[in-house]
N, C-alpha and C. Protein backbone atom coordinates (compact mmCIF):
# COMPACT_ATOMS: atom_id res chain seq x y z
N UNK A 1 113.23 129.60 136.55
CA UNK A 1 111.94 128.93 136.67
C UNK A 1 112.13 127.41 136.69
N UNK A 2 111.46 126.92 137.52
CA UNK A 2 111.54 125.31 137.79
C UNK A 2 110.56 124.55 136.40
N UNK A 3 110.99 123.69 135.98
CA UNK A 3 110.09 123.25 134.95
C UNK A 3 109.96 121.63 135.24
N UNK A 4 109.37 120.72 134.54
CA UNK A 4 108.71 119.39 135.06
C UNK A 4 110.81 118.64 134.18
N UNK A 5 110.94 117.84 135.46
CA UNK A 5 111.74 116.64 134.93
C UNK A 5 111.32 115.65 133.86
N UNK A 6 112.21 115.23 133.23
CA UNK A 6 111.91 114.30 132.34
C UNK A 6 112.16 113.04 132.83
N UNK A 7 111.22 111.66 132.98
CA UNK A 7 111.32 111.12 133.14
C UNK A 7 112.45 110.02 132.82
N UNK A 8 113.03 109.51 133.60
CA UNK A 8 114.41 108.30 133.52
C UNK A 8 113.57 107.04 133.55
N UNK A 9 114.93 106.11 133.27
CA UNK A 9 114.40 104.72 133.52
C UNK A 9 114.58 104.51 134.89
N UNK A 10 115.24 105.36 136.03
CA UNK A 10 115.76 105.33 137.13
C UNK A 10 114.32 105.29 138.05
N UNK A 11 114.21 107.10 137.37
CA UNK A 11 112.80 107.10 137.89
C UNK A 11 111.53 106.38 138.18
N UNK A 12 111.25 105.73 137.27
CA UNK A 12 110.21 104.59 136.91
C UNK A 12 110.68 103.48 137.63
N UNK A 13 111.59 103.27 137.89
CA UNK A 13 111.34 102.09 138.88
C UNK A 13 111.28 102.15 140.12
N UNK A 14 111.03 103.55 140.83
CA UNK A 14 110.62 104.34 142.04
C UNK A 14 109.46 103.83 142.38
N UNK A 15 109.46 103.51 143.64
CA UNK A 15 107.97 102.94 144.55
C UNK A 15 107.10 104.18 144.48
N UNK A 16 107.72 105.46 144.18
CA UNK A 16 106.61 106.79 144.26
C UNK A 16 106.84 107.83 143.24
N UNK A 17 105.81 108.21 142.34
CA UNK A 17 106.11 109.23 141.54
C UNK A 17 104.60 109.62 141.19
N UNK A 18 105.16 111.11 140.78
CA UNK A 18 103.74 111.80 139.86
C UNK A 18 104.45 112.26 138.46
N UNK A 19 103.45 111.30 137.70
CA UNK A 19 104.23 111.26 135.37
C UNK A 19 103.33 112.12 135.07
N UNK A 20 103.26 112.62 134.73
CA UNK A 20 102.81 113.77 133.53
C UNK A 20 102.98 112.95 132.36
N UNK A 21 102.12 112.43 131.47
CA UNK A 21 102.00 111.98 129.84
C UNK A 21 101.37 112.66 128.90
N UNK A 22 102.19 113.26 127.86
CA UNK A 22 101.46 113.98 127.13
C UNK A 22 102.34 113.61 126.05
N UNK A 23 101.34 114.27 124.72
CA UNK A 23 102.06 114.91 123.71
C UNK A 23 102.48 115.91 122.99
N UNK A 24 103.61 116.06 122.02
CA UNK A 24 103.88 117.70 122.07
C UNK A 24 102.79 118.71 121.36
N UNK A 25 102.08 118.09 120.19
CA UNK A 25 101.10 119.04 119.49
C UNK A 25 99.62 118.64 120.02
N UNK A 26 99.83 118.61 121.36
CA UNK A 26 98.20 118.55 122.12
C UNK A 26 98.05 119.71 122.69
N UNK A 27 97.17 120.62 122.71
CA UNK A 27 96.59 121.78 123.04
C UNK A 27 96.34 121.67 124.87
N UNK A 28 95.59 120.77 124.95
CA UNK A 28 95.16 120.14 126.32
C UNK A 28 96.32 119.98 127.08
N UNK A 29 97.13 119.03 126.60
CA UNK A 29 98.48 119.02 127.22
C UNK A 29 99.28 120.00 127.43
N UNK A 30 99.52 121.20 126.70
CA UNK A 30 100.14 122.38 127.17
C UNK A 30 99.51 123.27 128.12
N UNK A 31 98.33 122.99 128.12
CA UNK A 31 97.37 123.25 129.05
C UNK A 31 97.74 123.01 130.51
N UNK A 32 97.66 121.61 130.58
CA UNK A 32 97.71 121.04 131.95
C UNK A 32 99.46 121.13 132.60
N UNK A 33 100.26 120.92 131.51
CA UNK A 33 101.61 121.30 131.96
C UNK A 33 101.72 122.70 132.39
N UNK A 34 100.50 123.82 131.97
CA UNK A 34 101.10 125.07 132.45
C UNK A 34 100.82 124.82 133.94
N UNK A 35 99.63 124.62 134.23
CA UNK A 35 99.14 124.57 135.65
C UNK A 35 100.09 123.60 136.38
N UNK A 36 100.58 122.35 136.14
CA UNK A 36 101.73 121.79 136.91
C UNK A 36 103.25 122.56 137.14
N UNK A 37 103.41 123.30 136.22
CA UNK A 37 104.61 124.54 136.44
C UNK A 37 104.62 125.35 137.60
N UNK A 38 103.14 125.88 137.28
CA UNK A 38 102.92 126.89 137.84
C UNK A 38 103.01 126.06 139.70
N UNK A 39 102.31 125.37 139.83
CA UNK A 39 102.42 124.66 141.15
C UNK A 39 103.94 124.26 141.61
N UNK A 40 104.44 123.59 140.65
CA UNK A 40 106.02 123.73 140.93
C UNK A 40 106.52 125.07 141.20
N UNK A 41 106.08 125.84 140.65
CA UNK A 41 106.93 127.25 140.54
C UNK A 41 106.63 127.79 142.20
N UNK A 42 105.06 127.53 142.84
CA UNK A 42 104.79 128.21 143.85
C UNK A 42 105.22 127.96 144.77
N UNK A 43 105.65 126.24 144.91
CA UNK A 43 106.87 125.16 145.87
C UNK A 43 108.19 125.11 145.90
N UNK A 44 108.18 125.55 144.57
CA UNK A 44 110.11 125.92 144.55
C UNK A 44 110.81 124.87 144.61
N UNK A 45 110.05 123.58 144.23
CA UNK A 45 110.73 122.25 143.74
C UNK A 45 110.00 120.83 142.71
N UNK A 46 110.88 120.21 142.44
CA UNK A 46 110.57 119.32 141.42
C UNK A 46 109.44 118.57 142.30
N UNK A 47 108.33 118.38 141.63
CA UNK A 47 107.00 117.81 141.85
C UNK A 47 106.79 116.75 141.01
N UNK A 48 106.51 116.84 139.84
CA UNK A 48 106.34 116.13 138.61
C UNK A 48 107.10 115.59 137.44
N UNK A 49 106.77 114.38 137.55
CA UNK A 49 107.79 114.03 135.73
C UNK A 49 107.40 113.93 135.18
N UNK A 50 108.09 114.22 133.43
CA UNK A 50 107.16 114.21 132.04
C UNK A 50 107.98 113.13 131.62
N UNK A 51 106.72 112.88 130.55
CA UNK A 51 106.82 111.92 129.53
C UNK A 51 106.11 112.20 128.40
N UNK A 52 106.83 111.68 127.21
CA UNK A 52 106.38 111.75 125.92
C UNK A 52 105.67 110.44 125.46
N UNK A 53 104.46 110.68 125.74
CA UNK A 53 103.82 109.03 125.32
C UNK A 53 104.43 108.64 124.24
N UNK A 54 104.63 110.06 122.79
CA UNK A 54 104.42 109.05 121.32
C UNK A 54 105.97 108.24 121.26
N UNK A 55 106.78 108.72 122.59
CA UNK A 55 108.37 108.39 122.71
C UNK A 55 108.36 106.95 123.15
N UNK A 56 107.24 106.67 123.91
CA UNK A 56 107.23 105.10 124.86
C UNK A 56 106.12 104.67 124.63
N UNK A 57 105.35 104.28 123.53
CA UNK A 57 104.30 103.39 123.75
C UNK A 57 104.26 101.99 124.49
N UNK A 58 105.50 101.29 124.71
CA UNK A 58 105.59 100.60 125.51
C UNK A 58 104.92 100.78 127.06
N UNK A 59 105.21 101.59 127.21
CA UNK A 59 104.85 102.29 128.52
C UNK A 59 103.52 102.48 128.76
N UNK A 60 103.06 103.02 127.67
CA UNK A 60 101.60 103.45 127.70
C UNK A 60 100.70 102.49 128.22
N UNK A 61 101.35 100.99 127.02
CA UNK A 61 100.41 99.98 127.04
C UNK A 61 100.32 99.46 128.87
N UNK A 62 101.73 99.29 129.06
CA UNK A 62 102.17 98.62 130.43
C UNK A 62 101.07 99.26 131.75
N UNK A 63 101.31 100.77 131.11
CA UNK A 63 100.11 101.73 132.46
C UNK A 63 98.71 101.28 131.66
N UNK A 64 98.33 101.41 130.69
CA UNK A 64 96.94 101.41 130.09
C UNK A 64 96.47 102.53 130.23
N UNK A 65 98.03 103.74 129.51
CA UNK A 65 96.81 105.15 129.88
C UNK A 65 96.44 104.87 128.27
N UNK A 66 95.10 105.77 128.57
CA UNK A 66 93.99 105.76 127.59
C UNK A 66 94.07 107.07 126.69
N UNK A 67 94.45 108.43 127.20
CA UNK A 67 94.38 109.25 126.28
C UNK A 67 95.43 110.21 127.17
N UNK A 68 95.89 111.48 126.79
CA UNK A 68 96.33 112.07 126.93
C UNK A 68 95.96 113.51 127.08
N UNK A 69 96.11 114.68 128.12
CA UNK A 69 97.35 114.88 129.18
C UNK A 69 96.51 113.40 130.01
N UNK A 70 98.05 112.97 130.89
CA UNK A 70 97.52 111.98 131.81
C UNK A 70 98.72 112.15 133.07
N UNK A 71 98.10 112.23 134.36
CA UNK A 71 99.04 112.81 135.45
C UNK A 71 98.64 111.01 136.30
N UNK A 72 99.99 110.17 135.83
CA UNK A 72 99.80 109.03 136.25
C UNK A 72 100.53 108.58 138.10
N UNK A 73 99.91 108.24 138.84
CA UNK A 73 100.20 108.71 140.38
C UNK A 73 100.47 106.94 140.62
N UNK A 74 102.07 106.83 140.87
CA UNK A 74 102.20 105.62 141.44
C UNK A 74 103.08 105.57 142.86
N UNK A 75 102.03 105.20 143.75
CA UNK A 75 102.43 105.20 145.44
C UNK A 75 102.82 103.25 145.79
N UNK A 76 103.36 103.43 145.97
CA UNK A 76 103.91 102.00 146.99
C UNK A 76 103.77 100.65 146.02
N UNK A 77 104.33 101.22 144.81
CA UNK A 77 104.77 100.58 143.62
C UNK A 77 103.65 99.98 142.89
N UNK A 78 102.56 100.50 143.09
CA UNK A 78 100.86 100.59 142.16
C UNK A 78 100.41 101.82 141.84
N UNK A 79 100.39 101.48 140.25
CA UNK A 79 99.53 103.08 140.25
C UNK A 79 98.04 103.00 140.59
N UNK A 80 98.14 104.22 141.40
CA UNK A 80 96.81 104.69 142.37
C UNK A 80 95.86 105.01 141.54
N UNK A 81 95.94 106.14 140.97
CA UNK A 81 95.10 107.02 140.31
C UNK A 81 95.99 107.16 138.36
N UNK A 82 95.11 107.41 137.47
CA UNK A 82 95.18 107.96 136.77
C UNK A 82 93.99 109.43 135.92
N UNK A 83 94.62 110.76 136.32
CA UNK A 83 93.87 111.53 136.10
C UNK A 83 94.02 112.12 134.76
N UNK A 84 93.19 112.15 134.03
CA UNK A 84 92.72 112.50 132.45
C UNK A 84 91.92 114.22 132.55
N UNK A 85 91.41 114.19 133.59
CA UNK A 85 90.75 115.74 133.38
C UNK A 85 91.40 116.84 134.62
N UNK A 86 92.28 117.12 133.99
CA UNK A 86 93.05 117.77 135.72
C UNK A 86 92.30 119.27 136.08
N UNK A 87 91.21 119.99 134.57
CA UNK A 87 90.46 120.33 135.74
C UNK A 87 90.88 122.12 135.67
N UNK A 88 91.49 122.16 136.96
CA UNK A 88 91.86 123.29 137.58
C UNK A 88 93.26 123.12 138.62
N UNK A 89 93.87 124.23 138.88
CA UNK A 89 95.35 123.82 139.81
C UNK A 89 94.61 123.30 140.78
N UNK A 90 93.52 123.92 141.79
CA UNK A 90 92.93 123.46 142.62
C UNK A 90 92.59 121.66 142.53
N UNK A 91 91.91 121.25 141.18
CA UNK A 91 92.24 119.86 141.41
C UNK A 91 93.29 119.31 141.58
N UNK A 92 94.33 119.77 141.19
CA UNK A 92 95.38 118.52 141.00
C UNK A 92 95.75 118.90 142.87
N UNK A 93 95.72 119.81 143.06
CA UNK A 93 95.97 119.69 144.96
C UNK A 93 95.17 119.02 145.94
N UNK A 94 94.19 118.74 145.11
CA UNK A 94 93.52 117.88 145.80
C UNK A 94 94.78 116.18 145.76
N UNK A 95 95.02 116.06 144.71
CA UNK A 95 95.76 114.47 144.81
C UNK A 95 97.31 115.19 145.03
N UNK A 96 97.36 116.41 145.21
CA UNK A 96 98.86 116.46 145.93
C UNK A 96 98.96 116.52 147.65
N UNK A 97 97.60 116.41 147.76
CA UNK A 97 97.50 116.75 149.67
C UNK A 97 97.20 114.84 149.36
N UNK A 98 96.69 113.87 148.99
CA UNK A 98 96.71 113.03 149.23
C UNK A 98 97.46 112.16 148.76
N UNK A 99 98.43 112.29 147.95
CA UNK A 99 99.70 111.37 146.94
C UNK A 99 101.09 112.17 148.06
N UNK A 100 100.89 113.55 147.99
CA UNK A 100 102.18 114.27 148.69
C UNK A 100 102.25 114.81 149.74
N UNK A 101 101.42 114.65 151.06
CA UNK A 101 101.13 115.40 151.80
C UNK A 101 102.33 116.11 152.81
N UNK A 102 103.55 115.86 152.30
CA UNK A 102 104.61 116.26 152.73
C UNK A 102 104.88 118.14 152.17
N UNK A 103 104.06 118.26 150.78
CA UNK A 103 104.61 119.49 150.53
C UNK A 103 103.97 120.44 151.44
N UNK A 104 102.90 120.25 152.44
CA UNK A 104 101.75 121.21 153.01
C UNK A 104 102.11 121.21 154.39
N UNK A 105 103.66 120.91 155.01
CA UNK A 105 104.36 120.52 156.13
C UNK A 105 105.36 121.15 156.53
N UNK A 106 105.12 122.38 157.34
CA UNK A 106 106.47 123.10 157.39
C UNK A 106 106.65 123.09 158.68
């Protein structure tokens, strides 16, 4: 089973990524990581990176995420979007047909 990467310092300085921020004893957050699995799992490749906010508050402050799960979307070295209510799998495909529209391309 494919599971979410952990975010590098490599990573983060990528002009493009989708972060996953959570923490480990958030209910919500295990929540929303199942549904990002599961979407990985149906693509059969790495989609998403995690992060442990309470690991980098530095980070947090730098993005200004506000609460947590947070699926932070940075395209062409700005983050675009930050989504706080992911909802349903169906939402988050909504910002994977418009952040990734490469995975819907065969």
């Amino acid at each position: 089973m494919i599971s979410l990467q952990e975010a590098t310092e490599e990573v983060l300085q990528q002009e493009r990524f989708l972060l996953y921020i959570y923490t480990p004893f958030c209910g919500t957050c295990s929540l929303a990581k199942s549904m990002l699995d599961k979407i990985e799992s149906v693509h059969g490749e790495h989609i998403f990176y995690e992060m442990n906010a309470s690991l980098n508050p530095d980070l947090m402050q730098e993005y200004k995420v506000e609460s947590v799960p947070c699926l932070l979307i940075k395209d062409r070295d700005e983050v675009k979007e930050k989504v706080y209510a992911f909802r349903s799998i169906p939402n988050i495909y909504n910002y994977l047909m418009k952040y990734k529209p490469e995975l819907f391309v065969k």
